[in-house]
Protein backbone atom coordinates (compact mmCIF):
# COMPACT_ATOMS: atom_id res chain seq x y z
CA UNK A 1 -19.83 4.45 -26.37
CA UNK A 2 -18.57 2.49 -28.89
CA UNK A 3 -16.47 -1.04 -29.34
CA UNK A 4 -13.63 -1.47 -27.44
CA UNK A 5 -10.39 -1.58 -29.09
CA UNK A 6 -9.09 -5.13 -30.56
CA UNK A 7 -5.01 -5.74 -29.85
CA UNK A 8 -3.01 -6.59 -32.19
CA UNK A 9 -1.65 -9.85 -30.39
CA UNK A 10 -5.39 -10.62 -29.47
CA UNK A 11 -5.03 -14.27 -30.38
CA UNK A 12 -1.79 -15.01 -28.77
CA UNK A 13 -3.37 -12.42 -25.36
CA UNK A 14 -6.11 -14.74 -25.12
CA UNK A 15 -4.19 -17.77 -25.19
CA UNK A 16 -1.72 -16.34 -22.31
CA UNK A 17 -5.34 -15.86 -20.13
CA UNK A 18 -6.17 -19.21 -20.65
CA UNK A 19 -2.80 -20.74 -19.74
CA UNK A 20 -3.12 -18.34 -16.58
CA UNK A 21 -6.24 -20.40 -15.55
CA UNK A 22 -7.23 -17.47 -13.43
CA UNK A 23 -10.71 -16.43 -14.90
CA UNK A 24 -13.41 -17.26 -12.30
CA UNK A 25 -11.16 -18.56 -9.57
CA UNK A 26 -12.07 -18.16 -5.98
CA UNK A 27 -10.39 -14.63 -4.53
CA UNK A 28 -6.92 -14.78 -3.03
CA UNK A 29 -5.95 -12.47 -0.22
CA UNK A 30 -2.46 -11.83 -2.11
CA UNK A 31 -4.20 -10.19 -4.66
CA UNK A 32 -6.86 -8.64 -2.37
CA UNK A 33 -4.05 -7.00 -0.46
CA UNK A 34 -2.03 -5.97 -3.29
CA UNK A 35 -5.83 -4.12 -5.01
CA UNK A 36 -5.61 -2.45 -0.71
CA UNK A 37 -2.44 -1.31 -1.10
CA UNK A 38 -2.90 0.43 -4.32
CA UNK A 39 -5.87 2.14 -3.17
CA UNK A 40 -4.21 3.76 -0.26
CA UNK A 41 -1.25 4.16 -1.98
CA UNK A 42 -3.09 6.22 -4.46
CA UNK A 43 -5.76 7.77 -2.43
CA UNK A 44 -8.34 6.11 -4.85
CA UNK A 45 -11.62 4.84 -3.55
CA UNK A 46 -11.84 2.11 -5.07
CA UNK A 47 -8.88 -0.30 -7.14
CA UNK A 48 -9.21 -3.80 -8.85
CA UNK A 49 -7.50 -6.29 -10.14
CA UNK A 50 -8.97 -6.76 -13.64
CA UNK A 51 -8.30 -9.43 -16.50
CA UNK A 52 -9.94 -8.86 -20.17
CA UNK A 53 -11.92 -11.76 -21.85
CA UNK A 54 -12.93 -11.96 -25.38
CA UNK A 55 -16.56 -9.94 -24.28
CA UNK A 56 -15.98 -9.41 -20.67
CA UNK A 57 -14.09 -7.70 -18.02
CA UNK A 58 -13.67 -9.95 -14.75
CA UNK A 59 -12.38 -8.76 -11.34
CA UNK A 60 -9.96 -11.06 -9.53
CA UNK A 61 -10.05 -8.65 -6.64
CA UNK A 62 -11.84 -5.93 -5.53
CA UNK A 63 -11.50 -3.04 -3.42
CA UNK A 64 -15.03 -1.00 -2.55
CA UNK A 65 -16.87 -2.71 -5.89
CA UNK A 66 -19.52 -4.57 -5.75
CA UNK A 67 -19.66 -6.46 -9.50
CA UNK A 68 -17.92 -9.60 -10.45
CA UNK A 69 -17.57 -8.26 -14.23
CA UNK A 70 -18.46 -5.82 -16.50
CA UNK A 71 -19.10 -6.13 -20.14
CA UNK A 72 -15.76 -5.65 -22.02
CA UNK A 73 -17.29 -2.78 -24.32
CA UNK A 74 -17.94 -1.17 -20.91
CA UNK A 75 -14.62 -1.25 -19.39
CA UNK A 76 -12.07 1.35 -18.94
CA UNK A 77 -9.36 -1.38 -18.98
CA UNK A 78 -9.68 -2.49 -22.26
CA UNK A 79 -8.64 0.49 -23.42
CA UNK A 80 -5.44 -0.11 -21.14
CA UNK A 81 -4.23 -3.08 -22.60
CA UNK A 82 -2.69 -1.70 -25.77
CA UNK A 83 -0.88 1.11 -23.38
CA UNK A 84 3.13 1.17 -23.15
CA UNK A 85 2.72 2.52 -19.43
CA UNK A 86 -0.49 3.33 -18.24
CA UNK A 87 -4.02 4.52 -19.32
CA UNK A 88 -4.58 7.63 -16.74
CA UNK A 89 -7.83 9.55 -17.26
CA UNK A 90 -7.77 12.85 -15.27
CA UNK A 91 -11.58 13.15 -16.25
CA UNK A 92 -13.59 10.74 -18.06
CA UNK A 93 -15.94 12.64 -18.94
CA UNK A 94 -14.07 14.82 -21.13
CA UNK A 95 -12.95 11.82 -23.25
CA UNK A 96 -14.86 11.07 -25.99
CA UNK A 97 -14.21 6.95 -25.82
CA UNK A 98 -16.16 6.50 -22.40
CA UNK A 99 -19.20 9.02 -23.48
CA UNK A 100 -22.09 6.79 -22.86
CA UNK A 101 -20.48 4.45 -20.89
CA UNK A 102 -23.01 3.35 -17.60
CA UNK A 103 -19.70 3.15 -15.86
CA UNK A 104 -20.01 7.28 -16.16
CA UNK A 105 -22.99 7.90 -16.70
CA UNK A 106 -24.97 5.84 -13.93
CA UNK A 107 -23.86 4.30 -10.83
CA UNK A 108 -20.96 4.48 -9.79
CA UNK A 109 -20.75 7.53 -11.56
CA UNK A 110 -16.65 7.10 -12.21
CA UNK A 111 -14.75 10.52 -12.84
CA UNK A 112 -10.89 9.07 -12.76
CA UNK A 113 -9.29 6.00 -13.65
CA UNK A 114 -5.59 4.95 -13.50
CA UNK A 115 -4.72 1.20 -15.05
CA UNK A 116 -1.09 -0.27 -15.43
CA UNK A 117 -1.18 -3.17 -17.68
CA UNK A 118 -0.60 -6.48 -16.06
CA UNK A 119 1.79 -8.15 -18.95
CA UNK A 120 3.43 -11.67 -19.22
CA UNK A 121 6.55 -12.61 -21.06
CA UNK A 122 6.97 -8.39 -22.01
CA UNK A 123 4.46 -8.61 -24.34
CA UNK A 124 0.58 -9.82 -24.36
CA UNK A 125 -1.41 -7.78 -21.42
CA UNK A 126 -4.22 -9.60 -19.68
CA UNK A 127 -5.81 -7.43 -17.73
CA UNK A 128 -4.94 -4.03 -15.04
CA UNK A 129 -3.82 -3.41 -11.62
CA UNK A 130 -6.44 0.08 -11.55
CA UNK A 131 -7.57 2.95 -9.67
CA UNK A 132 -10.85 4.77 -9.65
CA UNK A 133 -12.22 7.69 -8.33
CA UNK A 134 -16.11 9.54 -8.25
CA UNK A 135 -13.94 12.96 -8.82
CA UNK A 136 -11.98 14.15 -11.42
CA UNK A 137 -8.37 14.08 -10.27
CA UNK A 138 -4.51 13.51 -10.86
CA UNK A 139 -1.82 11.12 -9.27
CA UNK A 140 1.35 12.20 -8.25
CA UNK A 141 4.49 10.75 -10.14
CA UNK A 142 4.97 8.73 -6.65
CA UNK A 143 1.79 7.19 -6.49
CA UNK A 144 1.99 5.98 -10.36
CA UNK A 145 5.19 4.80 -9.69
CA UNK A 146 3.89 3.06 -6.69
CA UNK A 147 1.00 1.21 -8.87
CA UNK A 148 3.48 0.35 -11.56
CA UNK A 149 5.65 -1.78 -9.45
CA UNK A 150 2.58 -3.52 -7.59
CA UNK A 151 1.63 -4.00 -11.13
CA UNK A 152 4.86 -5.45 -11.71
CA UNK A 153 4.30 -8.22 -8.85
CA UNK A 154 1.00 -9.25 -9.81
CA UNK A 155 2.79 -9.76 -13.59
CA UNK A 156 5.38 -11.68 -12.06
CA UNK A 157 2.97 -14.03 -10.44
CA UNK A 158 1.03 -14.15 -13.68
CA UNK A 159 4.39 -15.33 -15.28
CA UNK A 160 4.91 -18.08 -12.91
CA UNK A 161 1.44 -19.63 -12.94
CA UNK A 162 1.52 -19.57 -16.61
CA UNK A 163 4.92 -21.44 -16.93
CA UNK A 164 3.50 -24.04 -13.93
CA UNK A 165 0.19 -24.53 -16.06
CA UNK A 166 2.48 -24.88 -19.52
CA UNK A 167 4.28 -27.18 -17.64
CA UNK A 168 7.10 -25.69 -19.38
CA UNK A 169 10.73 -27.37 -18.62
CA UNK A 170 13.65 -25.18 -19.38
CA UNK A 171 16.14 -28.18 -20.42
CA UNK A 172 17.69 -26.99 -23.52
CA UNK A 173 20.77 -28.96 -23.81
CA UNK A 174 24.36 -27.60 -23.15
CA UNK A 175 26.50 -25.92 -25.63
CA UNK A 176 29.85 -26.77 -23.72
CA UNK A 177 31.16 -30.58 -23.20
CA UNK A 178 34.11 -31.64 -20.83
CA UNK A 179 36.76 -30.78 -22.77
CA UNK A 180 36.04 -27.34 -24.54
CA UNK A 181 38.56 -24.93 -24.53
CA UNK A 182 37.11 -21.38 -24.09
CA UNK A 183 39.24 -18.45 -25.51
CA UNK A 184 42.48 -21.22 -25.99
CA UNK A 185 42.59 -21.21 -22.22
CA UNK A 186 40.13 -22.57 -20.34
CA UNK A 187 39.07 -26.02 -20.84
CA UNK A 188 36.01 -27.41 -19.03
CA UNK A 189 36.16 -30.40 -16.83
CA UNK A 190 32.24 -30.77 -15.71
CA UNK A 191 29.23 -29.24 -14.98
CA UNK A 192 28.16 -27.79 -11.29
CA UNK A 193 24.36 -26.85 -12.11
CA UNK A 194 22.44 -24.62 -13.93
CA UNK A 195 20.17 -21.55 -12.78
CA UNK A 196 17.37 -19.70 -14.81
CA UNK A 197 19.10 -18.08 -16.90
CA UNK A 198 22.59 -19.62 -16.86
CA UNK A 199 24.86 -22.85 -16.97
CA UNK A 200 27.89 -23.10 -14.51
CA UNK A 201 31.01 -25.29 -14.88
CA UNK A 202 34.47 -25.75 -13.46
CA UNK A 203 36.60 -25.12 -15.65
CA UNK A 204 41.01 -25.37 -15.89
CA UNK A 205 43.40 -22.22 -16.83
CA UNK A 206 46.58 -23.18 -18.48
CA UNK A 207 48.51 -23.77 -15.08
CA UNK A 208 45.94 -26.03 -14.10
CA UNK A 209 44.38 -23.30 -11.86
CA UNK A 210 40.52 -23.69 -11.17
CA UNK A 211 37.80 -21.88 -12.29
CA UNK A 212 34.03 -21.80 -12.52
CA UNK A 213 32.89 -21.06 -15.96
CA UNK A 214 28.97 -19.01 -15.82
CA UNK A 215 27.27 -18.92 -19.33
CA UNK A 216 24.52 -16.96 -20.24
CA UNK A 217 22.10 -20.04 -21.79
CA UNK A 218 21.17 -19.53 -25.44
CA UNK A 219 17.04 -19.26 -25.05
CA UNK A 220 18.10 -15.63 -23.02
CA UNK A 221 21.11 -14.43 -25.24
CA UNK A 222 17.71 -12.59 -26.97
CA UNK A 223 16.43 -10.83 -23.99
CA UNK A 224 17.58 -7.55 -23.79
CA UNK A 225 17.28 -7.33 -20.08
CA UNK A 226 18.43 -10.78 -19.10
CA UNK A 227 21.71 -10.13 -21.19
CA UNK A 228 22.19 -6.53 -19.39
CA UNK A 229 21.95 -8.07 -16.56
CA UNK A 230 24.47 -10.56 -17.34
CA UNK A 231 26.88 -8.18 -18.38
CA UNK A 232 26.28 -6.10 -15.54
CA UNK A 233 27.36 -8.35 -13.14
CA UNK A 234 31.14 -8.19 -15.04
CA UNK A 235 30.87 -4.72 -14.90
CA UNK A 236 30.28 -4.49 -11.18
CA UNK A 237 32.80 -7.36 -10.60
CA UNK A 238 35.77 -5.77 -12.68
CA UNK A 239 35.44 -2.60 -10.49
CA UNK A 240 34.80 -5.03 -6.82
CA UNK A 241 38.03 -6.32 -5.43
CA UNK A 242 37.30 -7.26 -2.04
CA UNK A 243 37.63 -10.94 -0.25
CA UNK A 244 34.78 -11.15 0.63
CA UNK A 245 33.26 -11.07 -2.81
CA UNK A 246 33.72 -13.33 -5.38
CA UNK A 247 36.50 -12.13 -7.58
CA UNK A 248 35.85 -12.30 -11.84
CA UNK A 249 39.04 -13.42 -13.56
CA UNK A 250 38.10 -13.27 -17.63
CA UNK A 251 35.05 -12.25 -19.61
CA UNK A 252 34.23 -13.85 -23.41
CA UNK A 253 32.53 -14.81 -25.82
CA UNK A 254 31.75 -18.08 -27.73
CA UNK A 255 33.12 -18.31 -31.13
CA UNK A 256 29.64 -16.87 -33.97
CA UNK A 257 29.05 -20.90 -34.86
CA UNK A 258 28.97 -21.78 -31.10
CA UNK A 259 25.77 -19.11 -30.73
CA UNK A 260 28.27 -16.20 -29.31
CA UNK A 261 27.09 -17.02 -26.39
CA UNK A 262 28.60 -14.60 -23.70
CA UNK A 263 30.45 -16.05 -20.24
CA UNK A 264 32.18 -15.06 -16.97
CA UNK A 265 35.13 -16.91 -15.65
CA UNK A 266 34.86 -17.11 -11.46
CA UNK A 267 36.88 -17.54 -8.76
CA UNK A 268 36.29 -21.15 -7.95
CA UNK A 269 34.76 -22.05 -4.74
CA UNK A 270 33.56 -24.93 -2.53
CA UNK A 271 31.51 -24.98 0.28
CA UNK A 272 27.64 -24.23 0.77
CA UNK A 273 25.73 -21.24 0.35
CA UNK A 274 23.55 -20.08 3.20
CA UNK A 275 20.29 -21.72 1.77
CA UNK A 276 21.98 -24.79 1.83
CA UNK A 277 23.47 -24.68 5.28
CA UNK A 278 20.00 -23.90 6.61
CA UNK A 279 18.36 -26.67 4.74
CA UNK A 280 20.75 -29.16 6.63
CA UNK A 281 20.63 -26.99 10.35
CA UNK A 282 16.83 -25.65 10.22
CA UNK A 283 18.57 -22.69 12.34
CA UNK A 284 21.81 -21.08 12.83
CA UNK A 285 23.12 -20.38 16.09
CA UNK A 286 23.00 -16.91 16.31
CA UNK A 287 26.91 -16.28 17.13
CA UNK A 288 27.77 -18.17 14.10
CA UNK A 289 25.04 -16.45 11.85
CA UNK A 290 25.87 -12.87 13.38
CA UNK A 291 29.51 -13.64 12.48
CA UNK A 292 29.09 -14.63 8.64
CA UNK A 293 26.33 -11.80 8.08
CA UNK A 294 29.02 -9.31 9.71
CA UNK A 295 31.75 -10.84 7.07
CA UNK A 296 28.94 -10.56 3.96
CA UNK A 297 28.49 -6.65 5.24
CA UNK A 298 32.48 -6.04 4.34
CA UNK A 299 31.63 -7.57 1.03
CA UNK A 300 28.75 -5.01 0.29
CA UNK A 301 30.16 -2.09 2.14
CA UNK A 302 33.21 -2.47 -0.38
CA UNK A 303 30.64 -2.00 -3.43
CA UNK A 304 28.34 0.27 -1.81
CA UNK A 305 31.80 2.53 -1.77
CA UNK A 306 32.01 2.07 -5.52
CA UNK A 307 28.23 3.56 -5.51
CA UNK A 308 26.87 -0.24 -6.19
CA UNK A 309 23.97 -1.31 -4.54
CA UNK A 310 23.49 -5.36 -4.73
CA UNK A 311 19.82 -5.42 -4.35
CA UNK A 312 19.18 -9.24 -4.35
CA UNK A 313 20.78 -10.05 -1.07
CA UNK A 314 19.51 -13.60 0.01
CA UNK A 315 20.97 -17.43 1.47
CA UNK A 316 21.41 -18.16 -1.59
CA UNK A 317 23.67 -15.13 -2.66
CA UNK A 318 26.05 -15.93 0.89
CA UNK A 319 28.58 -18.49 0.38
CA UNK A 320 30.34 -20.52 3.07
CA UNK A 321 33.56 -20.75 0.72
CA UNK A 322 36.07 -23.76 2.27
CA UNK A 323 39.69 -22.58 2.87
CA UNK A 324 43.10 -24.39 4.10
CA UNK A 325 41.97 -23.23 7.45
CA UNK A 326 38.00 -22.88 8.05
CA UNK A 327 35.61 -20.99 5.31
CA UNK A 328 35.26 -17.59 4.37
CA UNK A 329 32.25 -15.56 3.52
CA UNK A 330 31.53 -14.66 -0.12
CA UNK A 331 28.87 -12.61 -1.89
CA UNK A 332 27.52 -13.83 -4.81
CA UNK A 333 25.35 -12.22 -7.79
CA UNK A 334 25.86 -8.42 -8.82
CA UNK A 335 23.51 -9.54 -11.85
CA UNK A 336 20.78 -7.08 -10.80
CA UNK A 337 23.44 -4.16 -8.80
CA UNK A 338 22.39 -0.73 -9.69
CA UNK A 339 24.80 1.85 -10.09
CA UNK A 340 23.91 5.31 -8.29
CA UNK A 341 27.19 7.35 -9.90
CA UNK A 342 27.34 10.19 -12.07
CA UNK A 343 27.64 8.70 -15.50
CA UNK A 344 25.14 5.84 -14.98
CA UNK A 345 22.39 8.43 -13.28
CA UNK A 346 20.54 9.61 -16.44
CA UNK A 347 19.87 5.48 -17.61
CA UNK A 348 19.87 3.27 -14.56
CA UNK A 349 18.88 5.58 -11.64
CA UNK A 350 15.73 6.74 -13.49
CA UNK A 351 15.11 2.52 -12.99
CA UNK A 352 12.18 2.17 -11.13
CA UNK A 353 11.45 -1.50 -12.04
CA UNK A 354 11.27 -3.48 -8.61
CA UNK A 355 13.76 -6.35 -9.09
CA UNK A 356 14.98 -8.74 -6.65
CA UNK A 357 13.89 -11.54 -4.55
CA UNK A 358 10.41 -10.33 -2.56
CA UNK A 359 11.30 -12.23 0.79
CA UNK A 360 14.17 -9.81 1.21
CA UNK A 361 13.53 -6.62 -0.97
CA UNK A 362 12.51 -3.29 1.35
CA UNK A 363 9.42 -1.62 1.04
CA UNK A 364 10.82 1.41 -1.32
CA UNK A 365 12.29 -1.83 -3.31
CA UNK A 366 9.14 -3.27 -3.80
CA UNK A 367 7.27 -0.13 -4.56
CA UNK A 368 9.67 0.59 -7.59
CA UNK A 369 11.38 3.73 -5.73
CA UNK A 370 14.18 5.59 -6.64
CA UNK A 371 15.04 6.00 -3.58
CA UNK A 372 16.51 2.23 -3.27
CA UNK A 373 20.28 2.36 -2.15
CA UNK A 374 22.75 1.62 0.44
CA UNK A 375 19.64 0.89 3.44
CA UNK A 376 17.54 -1.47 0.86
CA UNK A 377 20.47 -3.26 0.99
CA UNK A 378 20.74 -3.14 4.82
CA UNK A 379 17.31 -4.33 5.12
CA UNK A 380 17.46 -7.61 2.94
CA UNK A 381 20.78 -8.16 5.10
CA UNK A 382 18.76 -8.28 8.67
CA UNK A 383 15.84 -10.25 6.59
CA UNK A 384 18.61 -13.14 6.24
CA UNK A 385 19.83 -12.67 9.55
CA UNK A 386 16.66 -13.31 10.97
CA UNK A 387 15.61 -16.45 8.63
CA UNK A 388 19.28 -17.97 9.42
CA UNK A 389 18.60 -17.40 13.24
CA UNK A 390 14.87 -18.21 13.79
CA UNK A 391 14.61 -20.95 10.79
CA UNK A 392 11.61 -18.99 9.95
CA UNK A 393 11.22 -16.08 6.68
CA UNK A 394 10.58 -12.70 8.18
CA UNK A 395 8.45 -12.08 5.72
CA UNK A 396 6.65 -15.30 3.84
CA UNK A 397 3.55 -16.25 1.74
CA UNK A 398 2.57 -18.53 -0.36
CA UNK A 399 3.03 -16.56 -3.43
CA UNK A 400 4.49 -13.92 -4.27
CA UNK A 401 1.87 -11.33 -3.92
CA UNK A 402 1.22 -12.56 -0.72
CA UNK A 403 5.09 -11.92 0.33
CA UNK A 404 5.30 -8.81 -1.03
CA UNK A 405 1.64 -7.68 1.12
CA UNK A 406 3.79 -8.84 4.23
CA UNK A 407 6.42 -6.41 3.33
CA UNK A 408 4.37 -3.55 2.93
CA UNK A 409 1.46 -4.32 5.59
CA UNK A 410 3.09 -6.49 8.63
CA UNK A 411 5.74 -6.36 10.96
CA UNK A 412 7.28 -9.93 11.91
CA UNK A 413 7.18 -11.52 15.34
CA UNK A 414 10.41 -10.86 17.16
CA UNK A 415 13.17 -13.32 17.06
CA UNK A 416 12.99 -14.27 20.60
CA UNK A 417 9.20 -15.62 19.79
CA UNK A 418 10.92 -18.16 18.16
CA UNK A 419 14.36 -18.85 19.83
CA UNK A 420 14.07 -17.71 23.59
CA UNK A 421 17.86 -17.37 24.17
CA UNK A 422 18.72 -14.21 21.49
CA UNK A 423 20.23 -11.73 23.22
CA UNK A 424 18.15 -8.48 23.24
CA UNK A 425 20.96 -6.26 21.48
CA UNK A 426 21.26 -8.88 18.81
CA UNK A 427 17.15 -8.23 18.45
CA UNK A 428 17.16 -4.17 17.90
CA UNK A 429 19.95 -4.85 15.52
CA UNK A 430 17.76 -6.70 13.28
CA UNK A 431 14.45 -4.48 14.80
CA UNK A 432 16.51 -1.35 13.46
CA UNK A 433 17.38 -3.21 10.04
CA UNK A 434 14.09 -3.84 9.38
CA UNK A 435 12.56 -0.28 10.44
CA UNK A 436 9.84 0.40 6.89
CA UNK A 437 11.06 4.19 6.95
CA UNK A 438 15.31 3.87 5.60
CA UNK A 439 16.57 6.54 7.42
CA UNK A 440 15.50 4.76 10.53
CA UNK A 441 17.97 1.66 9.48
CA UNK A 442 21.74 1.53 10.08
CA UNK A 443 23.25 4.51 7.16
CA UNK A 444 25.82 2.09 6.10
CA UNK A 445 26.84 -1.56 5.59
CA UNK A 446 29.82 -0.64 8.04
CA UNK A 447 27.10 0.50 10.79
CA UNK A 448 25.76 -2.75 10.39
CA UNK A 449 28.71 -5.00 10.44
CA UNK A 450 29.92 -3.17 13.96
CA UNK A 451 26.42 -3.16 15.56
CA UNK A 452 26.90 -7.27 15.19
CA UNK A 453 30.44 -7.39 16.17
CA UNK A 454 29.48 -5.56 19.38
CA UNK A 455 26.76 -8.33 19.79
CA UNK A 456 29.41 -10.87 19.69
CA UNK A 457 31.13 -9.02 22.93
CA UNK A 458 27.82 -9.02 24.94
């Protein structure tokens, strides 16, 4: 067996590891259950969660494996760093990279290996989320989809604990001023915040009307898939008409010498979202929480008629909007909708990227399926119910690997564990929202909305 391969972005790859800071760290059971899950997801024997040094191969978890690390020249993963996809090796020995390799040819003897890249930033990969086997075998397209989107997880958390060790500050200053006129019509008056990817401001139309101004910040404008998904969310929103949502009035552009910068002009609204509202009340009666989760289902329902599914239902995405005579419910954020209709099918329902917030994405949403629709979104809906009625997540963890195991691997207490005095029917509702098989859940958004009315009349 000879030297494995070098890749291209070696340098900059080994610089991403060490910013990581995971190499030699004490195991974590989020990663631990995420290697479990993959090996009965896949059938496999034994999985690991790998990362490539300069002359080494080091396991961060381990299922059914008894080594720390391997030599890098040894390793099947090294080969699977320079991989688009995945490295899958029906037999290894038939391939002429791994002849000689005491992996194969001494204990343990290793027949099959499947390894999806673990990659930060869309670019360098550090290491595998793998399968093994003592048997020469296949996976099914389901399984490898499976591993791809737990792969996708432990990349995410790679992400984070790189920009938290970079101690990287995303404060690149504003390209709009109070005072800006956008498009010769809307001139901003302020900022109201600013989110990952984008900068919000209120904003004046030529009547005086109000507006809130969201624009796309200029590190992202280069990111394919941060800009889709900010010009998704117009799509959805020119198509969504519905109270209950909040309404898109204009879509533009900044002038070339401004950056081009793209930007969505809102319905302006005041109030809280649900995040908020729970920060200050800890918990949410459940009358008034079954009543503005029943409102947000209209919302949906609307777009899940226009073949929309949200996907990144949360607090933060319900807003407690004030009106002349109370507050109304709005749903906020199509940025990451998917579109199940005919002439999207062939490029976004072949998708199988798990996107979303893990505290509130379904199991089939955090395995990558393509199954997500209508019931993922039913799902994430009785996952805020229950957070805005017990004060507690359904599913939490201290990462997010460790949130997305309790998805997949444990069922939450009940509600009444934590507040005595929720009525049983209000209970199953949520119980049957958050049943792991979808066709067990309420079929529709409507279902849902007139299971909690008829917990209102109880």
């Amino acid at each position: 067996m000879g030297e494995a391969p070098i890749p291209k972005d070696e340098a900059s790859r080994l610089c991403a590891l060490a910013d990581v800071r995971i190499l030699d760290t004490a195991p974590e059971a989020a990663f631990d259950d995420l290697a479990r899950i993959a090996s009965e997801l896949c059938g496999a024997p034994v999985a690991l969660v790998t990362f490539v040094d300069a002359d080494r191969q080091w396991f961060k978890a381990r299922v059914n494996f008894v080594e720390i690390q391997t030599s890098r020249n040894d390793s099947f993963c090294a080969h699977a760093l320079e991989v688009d996809d995945a490295l899958v090796i029906r037999d290894t020995h038939d391939d002429p990279r791994f002849v000689g390799s005491p992996l194969v040819t001494s204990k343990p003897n290793f027949r099959f290996y499947a390894g999806v890249p673990l990659r930060v930033d869309g670019g360098s990969a550090l290491g595998t989320l793998c399968v093994l086997d003592y048997v020469p075998r296949d996976l099914a397209p389901e399984q490898l989809a499976g591993l791809r989107a737990l792969a996708g997880h432990i990349a995410r958390e790679l992400r984070v604990r790189r920009e938290l060790a970079a101690a990287r500050v995303a404060a690149a200053e504003s390209p709009l001023v109070p005072g800006d006129v956008l498009d010769e019509r809307w001139t901003i008056v302020r900022p109201l915040g600013k989110g990952s990817v984008g900068a919000v401001f209120e904003a004046r139309g030529p009547k005086g009307e109000r507006a809130a101004v969201k624009l796309l910040m200029h590190q992202w404008i280069s990111r394919d898939e941060v800009l889709e998904r900010f010009t998704r969310e117009a799509r959805v929103l020119l198509r969504l008409k519905n109270p209950h949502v909040c309404g898109l009035i204009d879509v533009g552009n900044l002038k070339n010498a401004r950056g081009g910068l793209p930007y969505l002009v809102l319905e302006y609204l005041e109030g809280d979202d649900l995040d908020r509202r729970l920060e200050e009340e800890q918990r949410i009666d459940w009358r008034r929480a079954s009543r503005w989760i029943a409102d947000a289902c209209s919302g949906v329902a609307a777009a899940h008629e226009l073949g929309i599914i949200h996907r990144d239902l949360k607090p933060s995405n319900i807003f407690l909007a004030k009106e002349a005579d109370g507050e109304i419910v709005k749903v906020l954020d199509f940025g990451v909708a998917k579109s199940v209709s005919a002439e999207t099918e062939s490029s976004e329902i072949t998708d199988t990227a798990a996107v979303g917030t893990p505290r509130y994405m379904s199991p089939e949403q955090m395995l990558g399926s393509r199954d997500v629709g209508p019931t993922s979104d039913v799902w994430a809906m009785g996952a805020v119910l229950y957070e805005m009625v017990t004060g507690r997540a359904a599913f939490g963890g201290s990462t997010q690997m460790a949130t997305c195991a309790a998805v997949l691997l444990v069922a939450p207490p009940t509600m009444r564990t934590h507040v005595p005095d929720v009525p049983a029917v209000l209970e199953e509702v949520v119980r049957k929202c958050l049943a792991r098989e979808a066709g067990a859940r309420y079929a529709t958004m409507n279902e849902l909305r007139l299971a909690l009315l008829s917990s209102l009349s109880t």
